[in-house]
Protein backbone atom coordinates (compact mmCIF):
# COMPACT_ATOMS: atom_id res chain seq x y z
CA UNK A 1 127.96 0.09 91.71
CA UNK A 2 124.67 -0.52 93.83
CA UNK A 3 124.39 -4.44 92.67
CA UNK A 4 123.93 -5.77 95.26
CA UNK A 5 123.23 -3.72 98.00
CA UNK A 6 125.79 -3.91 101.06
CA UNK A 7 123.09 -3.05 102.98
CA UNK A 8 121.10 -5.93 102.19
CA UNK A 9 123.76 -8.29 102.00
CA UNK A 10 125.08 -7.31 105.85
CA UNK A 11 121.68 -7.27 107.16
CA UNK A 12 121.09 -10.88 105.48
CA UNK A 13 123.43 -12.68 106.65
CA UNK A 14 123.34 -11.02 110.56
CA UNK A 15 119.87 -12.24 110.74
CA UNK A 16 120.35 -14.93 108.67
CA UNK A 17 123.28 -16.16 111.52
CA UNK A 18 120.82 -15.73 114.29
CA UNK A 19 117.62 -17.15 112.46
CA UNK A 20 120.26 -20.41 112.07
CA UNK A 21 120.83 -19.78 116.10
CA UNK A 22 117.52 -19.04 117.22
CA UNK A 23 114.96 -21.56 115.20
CA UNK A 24 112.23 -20.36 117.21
CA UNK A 25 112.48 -16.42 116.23
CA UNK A 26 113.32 -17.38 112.43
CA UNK A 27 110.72 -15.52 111.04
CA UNK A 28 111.57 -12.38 113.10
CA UNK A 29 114.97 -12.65 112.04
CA UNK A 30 113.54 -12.83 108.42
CA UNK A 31 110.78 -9.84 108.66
CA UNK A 32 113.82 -7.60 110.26
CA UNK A 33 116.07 -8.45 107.71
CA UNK A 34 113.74 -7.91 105.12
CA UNK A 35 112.70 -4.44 106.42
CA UNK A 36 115.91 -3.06 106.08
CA UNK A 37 115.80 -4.19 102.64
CA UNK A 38 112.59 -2.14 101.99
CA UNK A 39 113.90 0.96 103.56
CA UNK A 40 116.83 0.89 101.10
CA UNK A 41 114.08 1.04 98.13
CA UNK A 42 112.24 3.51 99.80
CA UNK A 43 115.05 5.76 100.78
CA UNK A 44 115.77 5.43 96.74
CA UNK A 45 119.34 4.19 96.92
CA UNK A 46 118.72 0.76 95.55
CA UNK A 47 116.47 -1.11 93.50
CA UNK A 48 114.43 -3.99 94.44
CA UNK A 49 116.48 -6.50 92.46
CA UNK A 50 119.94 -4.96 94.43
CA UNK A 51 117.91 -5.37 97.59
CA UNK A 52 116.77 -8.80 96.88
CA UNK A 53 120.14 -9.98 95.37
CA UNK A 54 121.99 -8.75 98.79
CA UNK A 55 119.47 -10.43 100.88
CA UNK A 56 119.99 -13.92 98.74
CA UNK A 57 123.65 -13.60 98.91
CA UNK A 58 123.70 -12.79 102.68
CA UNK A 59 121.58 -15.39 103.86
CA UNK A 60 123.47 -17.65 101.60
CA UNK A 61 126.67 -17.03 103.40
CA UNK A 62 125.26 -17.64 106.32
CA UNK A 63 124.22 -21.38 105.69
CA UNK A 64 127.05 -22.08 103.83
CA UNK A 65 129.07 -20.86 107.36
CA UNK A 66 126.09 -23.13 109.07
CA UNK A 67 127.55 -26.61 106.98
CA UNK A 68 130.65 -25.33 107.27
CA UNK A 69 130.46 -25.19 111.07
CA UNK A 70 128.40 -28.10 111.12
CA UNK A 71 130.74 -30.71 109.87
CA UNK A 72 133.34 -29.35 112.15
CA UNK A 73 131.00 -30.10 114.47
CA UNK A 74 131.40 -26.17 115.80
CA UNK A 75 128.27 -24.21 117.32
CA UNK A 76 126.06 -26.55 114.65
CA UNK A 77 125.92 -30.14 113.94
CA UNK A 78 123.24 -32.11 111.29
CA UNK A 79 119.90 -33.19 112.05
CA UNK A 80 118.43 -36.12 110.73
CA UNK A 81 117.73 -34.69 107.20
CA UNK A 82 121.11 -33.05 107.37
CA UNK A 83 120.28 -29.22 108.02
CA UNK A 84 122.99 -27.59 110.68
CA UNK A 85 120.88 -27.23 113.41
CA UNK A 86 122.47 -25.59 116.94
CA UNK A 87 124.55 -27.59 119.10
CA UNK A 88 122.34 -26.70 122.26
CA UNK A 89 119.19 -27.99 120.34
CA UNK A 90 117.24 -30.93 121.08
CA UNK A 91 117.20 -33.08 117.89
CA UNK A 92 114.39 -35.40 116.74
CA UNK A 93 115.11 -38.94 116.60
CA UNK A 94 116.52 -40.07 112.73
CA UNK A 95 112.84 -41.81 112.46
CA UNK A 96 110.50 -39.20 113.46
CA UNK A 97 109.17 -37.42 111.22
């Protein structure tokens, strides 16, 4: 019943959503995200594989929503090496590197 952890999952794909939004805070997004993952081991109600498998699956989500979004052309659209990047972004010139 605890594979994988709601928690985890939730918390994965809310940062994962604003680490898509906000490129320059990604790693915050990730460390947060990744805390409350911890704290659900600690606390004893998961293991580390639920944790980790919620994470996965959250973030997933979240960049699947990103391509999603980005070939509607909604809140993302593709950079030159076709990530979804935000709309409001500056992108790089297709041969830049």
């Amino acid at each position: 019943e605890s594979f994988p952890s709601g928690h985890s999952t939730a918390a994965g794909a809310f940062f994962g959503v604003f680490a898509m939004l906000m490129p320059r805070f990604r790693w915050v997004f990730l460390l947060l995200a990744l805390v409350i993952g911890v704290s659900r081991v600690i606390v004893g109600a998961h293991y580390p594989s639920d944790v980790a498998a919620g994470l996965l699956l959250g973030m997933w989500t979240a960049m699947a929503f990103a391509f999603i979004f980005a070939r509607s052309e909604m809140l993302f659209r593709f950079d030159a090496h076709g990530w979804p990047r935000p709309k409001n972004a500056t992108l790089p010139a297709a041969d830049s590197r």
